[in-house]
N, C-alpha and C. Protein backbone atom coordinates (compact mmCIF):
# COMPACT_ATOMS: atom_id res chain seq x y z
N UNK A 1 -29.57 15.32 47.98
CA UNK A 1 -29.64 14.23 48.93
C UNK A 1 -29.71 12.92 48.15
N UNK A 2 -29.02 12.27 48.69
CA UNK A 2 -29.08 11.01 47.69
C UNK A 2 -29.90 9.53 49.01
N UNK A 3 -30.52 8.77 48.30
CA UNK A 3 -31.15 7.93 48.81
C UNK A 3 -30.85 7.18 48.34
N UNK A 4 -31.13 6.13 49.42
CA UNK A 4 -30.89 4.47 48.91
C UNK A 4 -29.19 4.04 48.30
N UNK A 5 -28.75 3.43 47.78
CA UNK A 5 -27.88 2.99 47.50
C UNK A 5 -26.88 4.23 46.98
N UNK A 6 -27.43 4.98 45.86
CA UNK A 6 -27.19 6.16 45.56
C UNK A 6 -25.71 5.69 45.13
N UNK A 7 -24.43 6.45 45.19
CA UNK A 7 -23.69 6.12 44.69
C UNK A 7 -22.16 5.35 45.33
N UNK A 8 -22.65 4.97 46.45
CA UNK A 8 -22.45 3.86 47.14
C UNK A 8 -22.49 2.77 46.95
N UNK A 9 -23.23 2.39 45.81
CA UNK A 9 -23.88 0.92 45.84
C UNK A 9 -23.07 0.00 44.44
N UNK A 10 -23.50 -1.43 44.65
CA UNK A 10 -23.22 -2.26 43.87
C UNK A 10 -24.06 -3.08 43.07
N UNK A 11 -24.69 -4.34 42.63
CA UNK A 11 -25.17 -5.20 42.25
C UNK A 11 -24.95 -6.83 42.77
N UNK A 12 -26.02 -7.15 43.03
CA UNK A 12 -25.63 -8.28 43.51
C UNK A 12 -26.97 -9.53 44.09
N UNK A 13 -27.28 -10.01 43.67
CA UNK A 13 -28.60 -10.97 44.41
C UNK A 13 -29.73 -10.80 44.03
N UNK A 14 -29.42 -10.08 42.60
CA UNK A 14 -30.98 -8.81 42.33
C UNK A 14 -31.52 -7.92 42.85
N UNK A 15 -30.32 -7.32 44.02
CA UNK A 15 -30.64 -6.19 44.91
C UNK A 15 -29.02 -5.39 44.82
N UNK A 16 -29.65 -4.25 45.21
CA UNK A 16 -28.74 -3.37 45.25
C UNK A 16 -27.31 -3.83 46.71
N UNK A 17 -26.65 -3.80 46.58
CA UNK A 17 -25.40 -3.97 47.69
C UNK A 17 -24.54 -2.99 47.98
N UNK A 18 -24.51 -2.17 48.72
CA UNK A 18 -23.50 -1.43 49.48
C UNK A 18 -22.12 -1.54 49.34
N UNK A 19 -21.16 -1.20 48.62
CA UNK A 19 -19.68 -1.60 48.72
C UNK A 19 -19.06 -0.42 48.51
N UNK A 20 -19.02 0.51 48.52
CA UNK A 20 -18.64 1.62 49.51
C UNK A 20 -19.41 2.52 50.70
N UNK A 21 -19.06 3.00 51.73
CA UNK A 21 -19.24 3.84 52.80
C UNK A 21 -19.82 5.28 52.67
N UNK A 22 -21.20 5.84 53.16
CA UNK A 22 -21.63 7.11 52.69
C UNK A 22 -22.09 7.73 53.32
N UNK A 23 -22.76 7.03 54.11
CA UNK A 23 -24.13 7.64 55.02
C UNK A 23 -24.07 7.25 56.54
N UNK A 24 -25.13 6.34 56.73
CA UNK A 24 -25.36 5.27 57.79
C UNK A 24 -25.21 4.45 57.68
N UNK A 25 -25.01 3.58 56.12
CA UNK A 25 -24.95 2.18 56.74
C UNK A 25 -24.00 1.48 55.86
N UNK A 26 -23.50 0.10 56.75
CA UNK A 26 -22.13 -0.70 56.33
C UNK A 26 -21.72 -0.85 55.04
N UNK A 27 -21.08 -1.35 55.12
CA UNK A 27 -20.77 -1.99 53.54
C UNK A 27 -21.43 -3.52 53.91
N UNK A 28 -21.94 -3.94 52.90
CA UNK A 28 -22.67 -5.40 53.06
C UNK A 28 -23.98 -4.89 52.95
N UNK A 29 -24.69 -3.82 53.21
CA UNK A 29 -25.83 -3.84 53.40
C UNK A 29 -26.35 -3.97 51.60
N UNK A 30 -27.77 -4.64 52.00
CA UNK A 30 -28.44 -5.24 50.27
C UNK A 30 -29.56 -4.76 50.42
N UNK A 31 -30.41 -4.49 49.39
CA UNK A 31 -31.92 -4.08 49.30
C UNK A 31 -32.07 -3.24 47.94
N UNK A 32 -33.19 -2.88 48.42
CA UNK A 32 -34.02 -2.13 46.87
C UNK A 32 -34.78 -0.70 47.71
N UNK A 33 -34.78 0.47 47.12
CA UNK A 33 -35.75 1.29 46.91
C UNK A 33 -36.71 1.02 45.78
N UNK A 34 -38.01 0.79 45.75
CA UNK A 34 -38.94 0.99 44.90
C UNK A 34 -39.59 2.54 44.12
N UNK A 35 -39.79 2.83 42.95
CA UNK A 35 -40.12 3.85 42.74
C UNK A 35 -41.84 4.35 43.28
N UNK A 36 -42.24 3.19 43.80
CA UNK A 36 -43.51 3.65 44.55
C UNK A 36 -43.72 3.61 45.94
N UNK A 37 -42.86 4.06 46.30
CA UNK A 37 -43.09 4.79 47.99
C UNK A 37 -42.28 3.64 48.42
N UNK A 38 -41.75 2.24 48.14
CA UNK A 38 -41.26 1.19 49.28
C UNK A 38 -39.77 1.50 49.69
N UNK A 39 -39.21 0.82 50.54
CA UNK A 39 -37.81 0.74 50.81
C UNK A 39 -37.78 -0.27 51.69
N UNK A 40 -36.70 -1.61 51.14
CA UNK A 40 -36.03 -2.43 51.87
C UNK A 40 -34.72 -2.93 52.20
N UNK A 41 -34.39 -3.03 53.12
CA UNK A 41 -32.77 -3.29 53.18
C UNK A 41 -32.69 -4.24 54.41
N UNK A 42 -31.71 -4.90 53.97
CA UNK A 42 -30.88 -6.40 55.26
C UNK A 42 -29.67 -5.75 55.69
N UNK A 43 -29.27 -5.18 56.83
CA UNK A 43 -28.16 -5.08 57.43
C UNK A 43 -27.11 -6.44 57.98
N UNK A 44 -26.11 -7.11 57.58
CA UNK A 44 -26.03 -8.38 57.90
C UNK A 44 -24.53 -8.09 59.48
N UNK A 45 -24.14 -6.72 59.35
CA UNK A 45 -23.24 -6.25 60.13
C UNK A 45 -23.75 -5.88 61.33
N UNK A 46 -25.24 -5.22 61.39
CA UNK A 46 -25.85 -4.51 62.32
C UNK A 46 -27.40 -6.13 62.51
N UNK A 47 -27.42 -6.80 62.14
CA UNK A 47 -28.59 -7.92 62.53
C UNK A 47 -29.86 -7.57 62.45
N UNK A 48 -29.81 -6.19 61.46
CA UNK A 48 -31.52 -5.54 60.92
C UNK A 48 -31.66 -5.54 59.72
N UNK A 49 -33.08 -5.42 59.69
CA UNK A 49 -33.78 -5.54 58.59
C UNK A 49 -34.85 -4.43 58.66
N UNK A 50 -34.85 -3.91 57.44
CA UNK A 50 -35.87 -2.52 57.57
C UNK A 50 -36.96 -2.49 56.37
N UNK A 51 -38.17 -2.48 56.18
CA UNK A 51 -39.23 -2.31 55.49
C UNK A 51 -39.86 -0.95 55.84
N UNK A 52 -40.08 -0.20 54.39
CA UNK A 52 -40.78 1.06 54.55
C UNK A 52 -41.94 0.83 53.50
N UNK A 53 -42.89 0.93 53.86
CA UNK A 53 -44.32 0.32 52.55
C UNK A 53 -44.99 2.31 52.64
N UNK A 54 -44.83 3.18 51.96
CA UNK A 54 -46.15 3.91 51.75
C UNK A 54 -46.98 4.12 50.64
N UNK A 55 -47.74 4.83 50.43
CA UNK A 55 -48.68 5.18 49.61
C UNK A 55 -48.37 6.35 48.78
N UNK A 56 -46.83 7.07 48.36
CA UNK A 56 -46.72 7.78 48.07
C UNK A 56 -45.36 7.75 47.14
N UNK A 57 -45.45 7.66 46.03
CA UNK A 57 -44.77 7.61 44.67
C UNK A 57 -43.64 7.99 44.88
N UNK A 58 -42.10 8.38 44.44
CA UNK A 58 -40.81 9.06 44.65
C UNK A 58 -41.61 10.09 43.66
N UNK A 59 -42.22 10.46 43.73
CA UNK A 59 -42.80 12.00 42.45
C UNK A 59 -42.85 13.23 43.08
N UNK A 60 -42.09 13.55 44.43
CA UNK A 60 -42.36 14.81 44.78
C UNK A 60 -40.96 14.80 45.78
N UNK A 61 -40.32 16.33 46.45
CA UNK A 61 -39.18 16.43 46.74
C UNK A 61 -39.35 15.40 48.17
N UNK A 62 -40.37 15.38 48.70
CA UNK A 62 -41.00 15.36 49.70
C UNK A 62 -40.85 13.54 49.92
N UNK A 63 -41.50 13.05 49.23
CA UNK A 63 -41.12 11.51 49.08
C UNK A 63 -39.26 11.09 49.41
N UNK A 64 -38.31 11.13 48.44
CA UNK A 64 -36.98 10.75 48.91
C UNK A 64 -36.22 11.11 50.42
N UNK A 65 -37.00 12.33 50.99
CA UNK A 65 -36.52 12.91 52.12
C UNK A 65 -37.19 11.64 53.30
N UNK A 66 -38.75 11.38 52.78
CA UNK A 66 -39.27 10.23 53.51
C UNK A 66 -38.55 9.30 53.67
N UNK A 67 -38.07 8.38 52.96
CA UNK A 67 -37.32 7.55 52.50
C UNK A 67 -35.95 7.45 53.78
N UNK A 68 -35.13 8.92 53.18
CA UNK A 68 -33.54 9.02 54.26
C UNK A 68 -34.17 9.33 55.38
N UNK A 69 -35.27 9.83 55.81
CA UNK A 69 -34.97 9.72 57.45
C UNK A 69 -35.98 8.31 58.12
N UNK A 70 -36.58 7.51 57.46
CA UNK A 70 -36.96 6.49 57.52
C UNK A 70 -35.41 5.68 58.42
N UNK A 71 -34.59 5.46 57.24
CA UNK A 71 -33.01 4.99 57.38
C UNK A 71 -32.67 5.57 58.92
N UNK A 72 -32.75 6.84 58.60
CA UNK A 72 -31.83 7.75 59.38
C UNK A 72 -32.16 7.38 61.13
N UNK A 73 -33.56 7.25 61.05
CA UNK A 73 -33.85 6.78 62.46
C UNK A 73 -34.08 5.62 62.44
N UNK A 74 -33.69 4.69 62.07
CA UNK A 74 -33.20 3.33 61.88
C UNK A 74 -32.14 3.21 62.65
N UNK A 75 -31.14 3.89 61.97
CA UNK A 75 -29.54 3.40 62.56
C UNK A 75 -29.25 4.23 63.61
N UNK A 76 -30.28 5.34 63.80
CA UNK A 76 -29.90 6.03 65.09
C UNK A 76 -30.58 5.25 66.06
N UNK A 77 -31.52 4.44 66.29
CA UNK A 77 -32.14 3.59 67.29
C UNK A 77 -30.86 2.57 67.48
N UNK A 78 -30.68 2.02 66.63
CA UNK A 78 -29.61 0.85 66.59
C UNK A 78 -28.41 1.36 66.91
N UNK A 79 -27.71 2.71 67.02
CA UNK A 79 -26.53 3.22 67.92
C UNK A 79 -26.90 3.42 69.02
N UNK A 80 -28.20 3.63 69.51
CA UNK A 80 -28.10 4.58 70.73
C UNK A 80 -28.37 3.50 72.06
């Protein structure tokens, strides 16, 4: 499972940028995964913005899965 930008992504603003298509979300989209539990991203196609703050490190399988369905029901609220 790949998270966050993964191999989709670009450089750009000091954040990661989206410039190819993978998952859920556009191309344009910018942000950072943190290696200690955070995740942020600006959708500028979809008019969201998403913050994930926990208390729990990327150190277990269990953490990155947190992470994609964080996303995952993100953009499924925002289709439905």
């Amino acid at each position: 499972m790949t998270v966050g930008q993964g191999m989709q992504g670009g450089w750009g603003f000091g954040m990661a940028v989206r410039t190819r298509r993978g998952d859920y979300a556009p191309l344009g989209q910018f942000g950072w995964d943190g290696g200690t539990g955070t995740s942020v991203y600006a959708d500028p196609v979809h008019g969201v913005t998403g913050v994930l703050l926990t208390q729990v490190g990327v150190s277990t399988p269990d953490s990155p899965r947190l992470v994609h369905d964080f996303w995952t029901t993100l953009y499924q609220a925002v289709e439905d």
